[in-house]
Protein backbone atom coordinates (compact mmCIF):
# COMPACT_ATOMS: atom_id res chain seq x y z
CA UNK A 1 1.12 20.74 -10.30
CA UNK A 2 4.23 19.65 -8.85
CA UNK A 3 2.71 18.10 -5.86
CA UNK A 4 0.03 16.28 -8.14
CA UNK A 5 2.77 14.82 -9.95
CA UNK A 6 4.60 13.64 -7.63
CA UNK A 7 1.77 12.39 -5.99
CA UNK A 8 0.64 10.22 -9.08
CA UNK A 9 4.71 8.66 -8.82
CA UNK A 10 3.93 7.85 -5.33
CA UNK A 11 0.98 5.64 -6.54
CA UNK A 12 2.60 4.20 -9.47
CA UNK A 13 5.13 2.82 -6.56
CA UNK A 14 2.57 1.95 -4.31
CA UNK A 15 1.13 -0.23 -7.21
CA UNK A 16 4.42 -1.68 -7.65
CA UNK A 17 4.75 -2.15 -3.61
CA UNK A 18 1.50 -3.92 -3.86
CA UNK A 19 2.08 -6.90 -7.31
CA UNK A 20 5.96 -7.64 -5.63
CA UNK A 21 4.43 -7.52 -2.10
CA UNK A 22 2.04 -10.65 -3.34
CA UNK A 23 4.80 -12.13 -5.43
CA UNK A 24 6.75 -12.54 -1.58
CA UNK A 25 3.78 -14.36 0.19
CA UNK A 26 5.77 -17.00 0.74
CA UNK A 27 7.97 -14.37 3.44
CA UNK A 28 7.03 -13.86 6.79
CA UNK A 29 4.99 -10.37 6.32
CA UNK A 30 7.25 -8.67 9.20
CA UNK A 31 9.99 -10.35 8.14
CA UNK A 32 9.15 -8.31 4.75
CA UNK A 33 8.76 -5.29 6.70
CA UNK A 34 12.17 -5.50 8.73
CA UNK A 35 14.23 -6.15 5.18
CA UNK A 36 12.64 -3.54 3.18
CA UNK A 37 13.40 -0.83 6.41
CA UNK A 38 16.63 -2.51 6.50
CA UNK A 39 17.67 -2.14 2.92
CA UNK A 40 16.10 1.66 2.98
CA UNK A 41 18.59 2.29 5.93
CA UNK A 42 21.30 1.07 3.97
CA UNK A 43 20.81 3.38 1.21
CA UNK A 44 20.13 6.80 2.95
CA UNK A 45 22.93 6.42 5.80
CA UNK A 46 25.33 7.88 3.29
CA UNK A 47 22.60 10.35 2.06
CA UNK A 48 21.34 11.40 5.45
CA UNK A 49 23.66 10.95 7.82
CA UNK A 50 25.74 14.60 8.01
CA UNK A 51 21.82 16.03 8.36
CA UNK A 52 21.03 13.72 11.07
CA UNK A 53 24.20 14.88 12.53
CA UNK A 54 24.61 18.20 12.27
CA UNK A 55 20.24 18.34 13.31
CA UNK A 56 20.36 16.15 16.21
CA UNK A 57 19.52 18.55 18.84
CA UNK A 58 16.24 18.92 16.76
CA UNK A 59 16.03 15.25 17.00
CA UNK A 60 16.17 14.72 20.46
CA UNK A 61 13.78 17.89 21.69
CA UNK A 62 11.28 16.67 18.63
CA UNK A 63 11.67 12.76 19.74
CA UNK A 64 8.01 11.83 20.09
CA UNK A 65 6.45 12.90 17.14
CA UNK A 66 9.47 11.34 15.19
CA UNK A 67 8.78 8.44 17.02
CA UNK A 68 5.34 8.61 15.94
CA UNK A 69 6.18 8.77 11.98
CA UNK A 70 8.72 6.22 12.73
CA UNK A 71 6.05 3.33 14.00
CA UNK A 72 3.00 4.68 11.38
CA UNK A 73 4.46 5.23 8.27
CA UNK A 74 7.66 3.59 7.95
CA UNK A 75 7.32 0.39 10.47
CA UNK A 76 3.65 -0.88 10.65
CA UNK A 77 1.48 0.46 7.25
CA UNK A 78 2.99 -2.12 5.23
CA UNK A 79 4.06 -4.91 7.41
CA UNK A 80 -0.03 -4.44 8.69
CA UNK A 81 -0.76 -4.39 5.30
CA UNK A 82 1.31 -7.47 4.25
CA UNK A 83 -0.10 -9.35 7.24
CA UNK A 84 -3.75 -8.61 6.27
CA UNK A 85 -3.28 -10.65 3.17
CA UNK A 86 -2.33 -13.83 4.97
CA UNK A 87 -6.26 -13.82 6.30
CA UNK A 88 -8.09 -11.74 3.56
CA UNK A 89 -8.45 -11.30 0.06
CA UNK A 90 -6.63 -8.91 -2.20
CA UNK A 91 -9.75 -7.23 -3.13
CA UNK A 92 -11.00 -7.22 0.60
CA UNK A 93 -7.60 -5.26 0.94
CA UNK A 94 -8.23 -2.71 -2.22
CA UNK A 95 -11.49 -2.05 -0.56
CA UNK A 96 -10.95 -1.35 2.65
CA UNK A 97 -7.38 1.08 1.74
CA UNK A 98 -9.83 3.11 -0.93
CA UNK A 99 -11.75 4.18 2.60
CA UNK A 100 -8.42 6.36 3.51
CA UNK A 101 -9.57 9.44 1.50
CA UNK A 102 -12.58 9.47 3.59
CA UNK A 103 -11.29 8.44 6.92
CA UNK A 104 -8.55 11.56 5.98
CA UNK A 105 -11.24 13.98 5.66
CA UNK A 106 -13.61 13.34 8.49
CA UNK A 107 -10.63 13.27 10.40
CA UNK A 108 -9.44 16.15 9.28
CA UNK A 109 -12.69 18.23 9.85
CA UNK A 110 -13.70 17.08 13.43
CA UNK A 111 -9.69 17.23 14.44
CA UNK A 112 -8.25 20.59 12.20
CA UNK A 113 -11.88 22.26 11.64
CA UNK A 114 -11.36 21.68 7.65
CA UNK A 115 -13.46 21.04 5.60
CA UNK A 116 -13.93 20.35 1.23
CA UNK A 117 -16.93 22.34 -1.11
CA UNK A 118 -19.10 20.43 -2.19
CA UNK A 119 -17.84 19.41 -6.05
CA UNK A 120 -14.82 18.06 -4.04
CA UNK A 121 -17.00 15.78 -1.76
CA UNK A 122 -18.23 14.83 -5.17
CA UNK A 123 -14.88 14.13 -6.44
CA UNK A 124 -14.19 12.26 -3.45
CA UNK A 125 -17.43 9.93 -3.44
CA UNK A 126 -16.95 9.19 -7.66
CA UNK A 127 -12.74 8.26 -6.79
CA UNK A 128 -14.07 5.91 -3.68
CA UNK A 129 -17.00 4.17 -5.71
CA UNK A 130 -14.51 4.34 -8.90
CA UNK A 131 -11.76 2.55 -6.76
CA UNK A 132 -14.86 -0.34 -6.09
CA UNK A 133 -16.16 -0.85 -9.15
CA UNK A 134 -12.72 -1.32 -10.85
CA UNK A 135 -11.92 -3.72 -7.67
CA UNK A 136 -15.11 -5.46 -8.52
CA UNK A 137 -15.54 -5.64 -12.28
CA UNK A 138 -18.80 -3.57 -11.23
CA UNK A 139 -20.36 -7.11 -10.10
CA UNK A 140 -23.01 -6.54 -7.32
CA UNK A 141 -22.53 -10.27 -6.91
CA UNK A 142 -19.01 -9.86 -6.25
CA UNK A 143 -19.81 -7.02 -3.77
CA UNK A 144 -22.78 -9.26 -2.01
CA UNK A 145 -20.47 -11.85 -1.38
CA UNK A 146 -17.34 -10.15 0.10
CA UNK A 147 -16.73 -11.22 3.82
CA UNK A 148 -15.54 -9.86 6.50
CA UNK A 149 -12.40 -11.77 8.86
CA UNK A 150 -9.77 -10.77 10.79
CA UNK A 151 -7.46 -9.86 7.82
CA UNK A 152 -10.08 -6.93 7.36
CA UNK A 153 -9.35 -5.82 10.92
CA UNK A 154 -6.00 -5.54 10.58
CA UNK A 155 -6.17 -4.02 7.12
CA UNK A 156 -8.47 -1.12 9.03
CA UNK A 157 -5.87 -0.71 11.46
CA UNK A 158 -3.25 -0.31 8.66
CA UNK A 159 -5.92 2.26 7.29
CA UNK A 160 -5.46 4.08 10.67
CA UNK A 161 -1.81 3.56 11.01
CA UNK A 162 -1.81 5.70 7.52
CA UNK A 163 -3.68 8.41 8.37
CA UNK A 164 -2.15 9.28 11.30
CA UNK A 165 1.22 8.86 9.49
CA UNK A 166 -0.20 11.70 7.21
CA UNK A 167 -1.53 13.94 9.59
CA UNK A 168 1.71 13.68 11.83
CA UNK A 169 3.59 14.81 8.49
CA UNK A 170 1.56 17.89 8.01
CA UNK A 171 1.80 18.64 11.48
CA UNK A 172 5.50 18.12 12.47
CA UNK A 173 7.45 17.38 9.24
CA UNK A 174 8.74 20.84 8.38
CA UNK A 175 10.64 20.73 11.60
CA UNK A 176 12.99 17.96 10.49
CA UNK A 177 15.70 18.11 7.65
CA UNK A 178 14.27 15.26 4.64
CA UNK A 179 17.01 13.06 4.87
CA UNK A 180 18.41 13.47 7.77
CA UNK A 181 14.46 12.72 9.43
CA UNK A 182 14.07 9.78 7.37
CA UNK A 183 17.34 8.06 8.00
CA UNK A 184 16.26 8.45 11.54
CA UNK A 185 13.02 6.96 10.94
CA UNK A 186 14.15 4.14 9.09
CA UNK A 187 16.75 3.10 11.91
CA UNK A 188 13.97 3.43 14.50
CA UNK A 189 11.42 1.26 12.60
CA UNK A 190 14.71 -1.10 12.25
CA UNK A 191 14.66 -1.63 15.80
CA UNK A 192 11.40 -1.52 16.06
CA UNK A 193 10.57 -4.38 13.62
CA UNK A 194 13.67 -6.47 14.26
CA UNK A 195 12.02 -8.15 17.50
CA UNK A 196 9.14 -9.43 15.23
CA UNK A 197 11.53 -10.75 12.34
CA UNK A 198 13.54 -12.87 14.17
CA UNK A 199 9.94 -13.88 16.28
CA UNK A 200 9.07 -15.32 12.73
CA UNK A 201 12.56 -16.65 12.15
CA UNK A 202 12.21 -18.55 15.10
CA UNK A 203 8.81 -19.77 14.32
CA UNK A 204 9.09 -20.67 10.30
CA UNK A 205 12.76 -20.36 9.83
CA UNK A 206 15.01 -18.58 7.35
CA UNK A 207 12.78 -16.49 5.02
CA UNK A 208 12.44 -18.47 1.73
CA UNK A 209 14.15 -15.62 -0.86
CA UNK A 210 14.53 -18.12 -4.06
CA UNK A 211 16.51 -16.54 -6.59
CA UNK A 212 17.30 -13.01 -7.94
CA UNK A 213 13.43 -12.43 -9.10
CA UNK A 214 12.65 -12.46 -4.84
CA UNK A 215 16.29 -10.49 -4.36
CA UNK A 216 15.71 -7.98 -6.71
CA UNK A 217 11.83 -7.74 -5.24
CA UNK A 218 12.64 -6.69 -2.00
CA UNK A 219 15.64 -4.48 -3.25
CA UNK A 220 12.50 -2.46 -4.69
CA UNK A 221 10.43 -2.29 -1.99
CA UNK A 222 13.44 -1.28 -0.01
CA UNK A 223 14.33 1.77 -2.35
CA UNK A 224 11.26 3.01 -4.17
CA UNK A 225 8.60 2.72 -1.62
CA UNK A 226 10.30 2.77 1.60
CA UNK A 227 12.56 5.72 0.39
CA UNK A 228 11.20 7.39 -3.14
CA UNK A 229 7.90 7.21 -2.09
CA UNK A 230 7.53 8.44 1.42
CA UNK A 231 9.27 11.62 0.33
CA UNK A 232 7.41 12.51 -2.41
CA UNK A 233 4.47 11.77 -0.20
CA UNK A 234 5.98 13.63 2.79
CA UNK A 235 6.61 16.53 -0.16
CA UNK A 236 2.98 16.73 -1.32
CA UNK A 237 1.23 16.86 2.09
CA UNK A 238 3.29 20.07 3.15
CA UNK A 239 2.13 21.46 -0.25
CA UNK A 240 -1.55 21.04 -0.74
CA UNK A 241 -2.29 18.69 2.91
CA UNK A 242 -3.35 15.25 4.19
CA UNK A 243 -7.00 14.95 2.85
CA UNK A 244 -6.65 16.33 -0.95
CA UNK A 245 -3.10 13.70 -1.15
CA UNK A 246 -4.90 10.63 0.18
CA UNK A 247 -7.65 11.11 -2.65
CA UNK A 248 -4.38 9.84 -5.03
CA UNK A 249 -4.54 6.44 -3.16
CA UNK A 250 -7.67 5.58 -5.18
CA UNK A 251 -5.72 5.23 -8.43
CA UNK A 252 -4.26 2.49 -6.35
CA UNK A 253 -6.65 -0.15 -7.95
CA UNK A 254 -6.43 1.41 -11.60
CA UNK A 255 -2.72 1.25 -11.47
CA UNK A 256 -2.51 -1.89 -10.12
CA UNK A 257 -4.93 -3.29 -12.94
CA UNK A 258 -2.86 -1.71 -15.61
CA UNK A 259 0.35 -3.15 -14.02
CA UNK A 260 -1.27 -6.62 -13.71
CA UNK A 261 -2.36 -6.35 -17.60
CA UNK A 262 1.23 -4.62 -18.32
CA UNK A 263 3.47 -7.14 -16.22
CA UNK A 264 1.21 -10.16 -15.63
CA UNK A 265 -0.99 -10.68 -18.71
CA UNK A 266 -4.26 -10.08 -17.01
CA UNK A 267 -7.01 -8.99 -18.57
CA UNK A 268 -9.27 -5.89 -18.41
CA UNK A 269 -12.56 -5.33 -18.63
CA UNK A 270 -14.36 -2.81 -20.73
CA UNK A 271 -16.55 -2.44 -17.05
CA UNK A 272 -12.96 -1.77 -15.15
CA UNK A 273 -11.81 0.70 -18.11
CA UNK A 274 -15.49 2.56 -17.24
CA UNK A 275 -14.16 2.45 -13.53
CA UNK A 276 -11.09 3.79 -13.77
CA UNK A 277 -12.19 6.80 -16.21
CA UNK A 278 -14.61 7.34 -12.81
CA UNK A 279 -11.39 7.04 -10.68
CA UNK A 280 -9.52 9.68 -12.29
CA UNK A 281 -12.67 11.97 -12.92
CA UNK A 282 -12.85 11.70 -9.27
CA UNK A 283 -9.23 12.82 -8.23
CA UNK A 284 -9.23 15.67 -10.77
CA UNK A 285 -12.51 17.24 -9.47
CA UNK A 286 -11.00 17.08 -6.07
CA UNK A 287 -7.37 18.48 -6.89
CA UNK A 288 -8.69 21.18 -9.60
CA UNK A 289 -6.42 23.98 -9.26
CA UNK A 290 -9.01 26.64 -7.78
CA UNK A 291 -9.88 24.66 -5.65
CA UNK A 292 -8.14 24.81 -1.69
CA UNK A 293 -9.69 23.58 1.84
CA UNK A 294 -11.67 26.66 3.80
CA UNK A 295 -10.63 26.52 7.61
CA UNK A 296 -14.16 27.20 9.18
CA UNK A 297 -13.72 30.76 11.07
CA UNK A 298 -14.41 30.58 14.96
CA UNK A 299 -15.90 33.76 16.07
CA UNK A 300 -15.99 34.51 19.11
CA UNK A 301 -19.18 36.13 21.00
């Protein structure tokens, strides 16, 4: 239950990450990307640094696939993400980041030989078509006339991106101390994105932060999902894996409704309230507590 929990907190700050991400349209979206990594640095350093000291020789032998969570999770999900919605639609976005359960588990059974029963594939197909109808007010119209453009593109490369970010955690994670790993993974994807920022700087100037309300917007995506969240996630996938944690992403949409009515005065539909009861049916047929993945058994001739 734990890991369920703080699975749901994840989402409720990926929701967040998502409304203040659109409230900053206006900034560069890797010039978004290089503050938030920036401001996350700032707060672990005092949090992780004796780890990251006294664990450096883990570090340095394990370099790659830190590396590799560096550039997936921490440097290009969001800024991809962020740079998506210059070209494409928010809802083109929702969409397309509902697929990750999927792309998770096919992944995960042609690459780690695991595989779900079949009430979880169940689970897993009512969350994803859940996640679309509350995306699109369960409008076939709405669904006909969705387009495709290169914002979708990158937004499937940010689906990749994630996956692989999740997979590298289950893998190679337990190796590295929590803090100590991410303040090493946040000063990496520093670097990393810092050649890109000032690219934009140079091309559209200063970013535009007006006021506290864009101040205290990045401050948050700086400390709750570039910090909070990734360790919770990080948490939950070394507890019950990669493919039963992404299925949480597709309360992405019914959180973000609830925020939007909460926070922004939007409305909701009696069709979206259907939707999201699907949503959440969905997750809790996949994460029901008897239930646990079933590595297929090689035998051998």
């Amino acid at each position: 239950m734990k890991a369920y929990i703080f699975l749901i907190i994840t989402v409720i700050i990926f929701t967040g990450n998502i409304l203040v991400g659109k409230a900053l349209e206006d900034i560069p979206p890797f010039t978004i990307a290089f503050l938030r990594v920036g401001i996350a640095l700032a707060v672990v350093l005092p949090i992780g640094w004796k780890q990251a000291v006294r664990h450096r020789e883990v570090f340095r032998s394990e370099w790659k696939p830190l590396l590799g969570l560096a550039l997936t999770g921490v440097a290009f999900f969001n800024a991809f993400i962020y740079l998506s919605l210059k070209y494409t639609s928010a809802s083109n976005v929702a969409i397309l980041e509902s697929s990750i359960p999927v792309v998770t588990i096919a992944a995960s059974f042609f690459l780690f030989q695991e595989r779900l029963k079949g009430y979880q594939w169940a689970g897993v197909v009512l969350s994803v078509g859940g996640a679309v109808w509350v995306i699109t007010d369960g409008s076939m119209e709405v669904i006909r006339s969705l387009s495709f453009n290169r914002g979708d593109v990158i937004m499937l490369a940010a689906v990749a991106v994630w996956v692989i970010y999740s997979f590298l955690v289950k893998m190679h994670m337990f190796k590295f101390p929590a803090y100590g790993s991410l303040l090493v993974m946040l000063a990496a994807a520093t670097l990393v994105l810092l050649p890109f920022a000032a690219v934009e700087t140079i091309l559209y100037g200063l970013p535009p932060i007006d006021g506290y309300q864009d101040a205290a917007g990045i401050a948050y995506l700086g400390i709750f999902p570039s910090v909070i969240a990734l360790l919770l996630w990080n948490r939950s996938i070394a507890e019950i894996g990669a493919s039963q944690s992404s299925v949480f992403l597709n309360l992405l949409p019914v959180f973000t409704m609830a925020g939007a009515y909460i926070f922004l005065g939007d409305t909701i539909t009696w069709t979206q309230a259907g939707g999201a009861v699907v949503v959440i049916s969905g997750v809790m047929l996949t994460t029901r507590k008897s239930i646990g993945f079933r590595r297929i058994k090689k035998h051998n001739e």
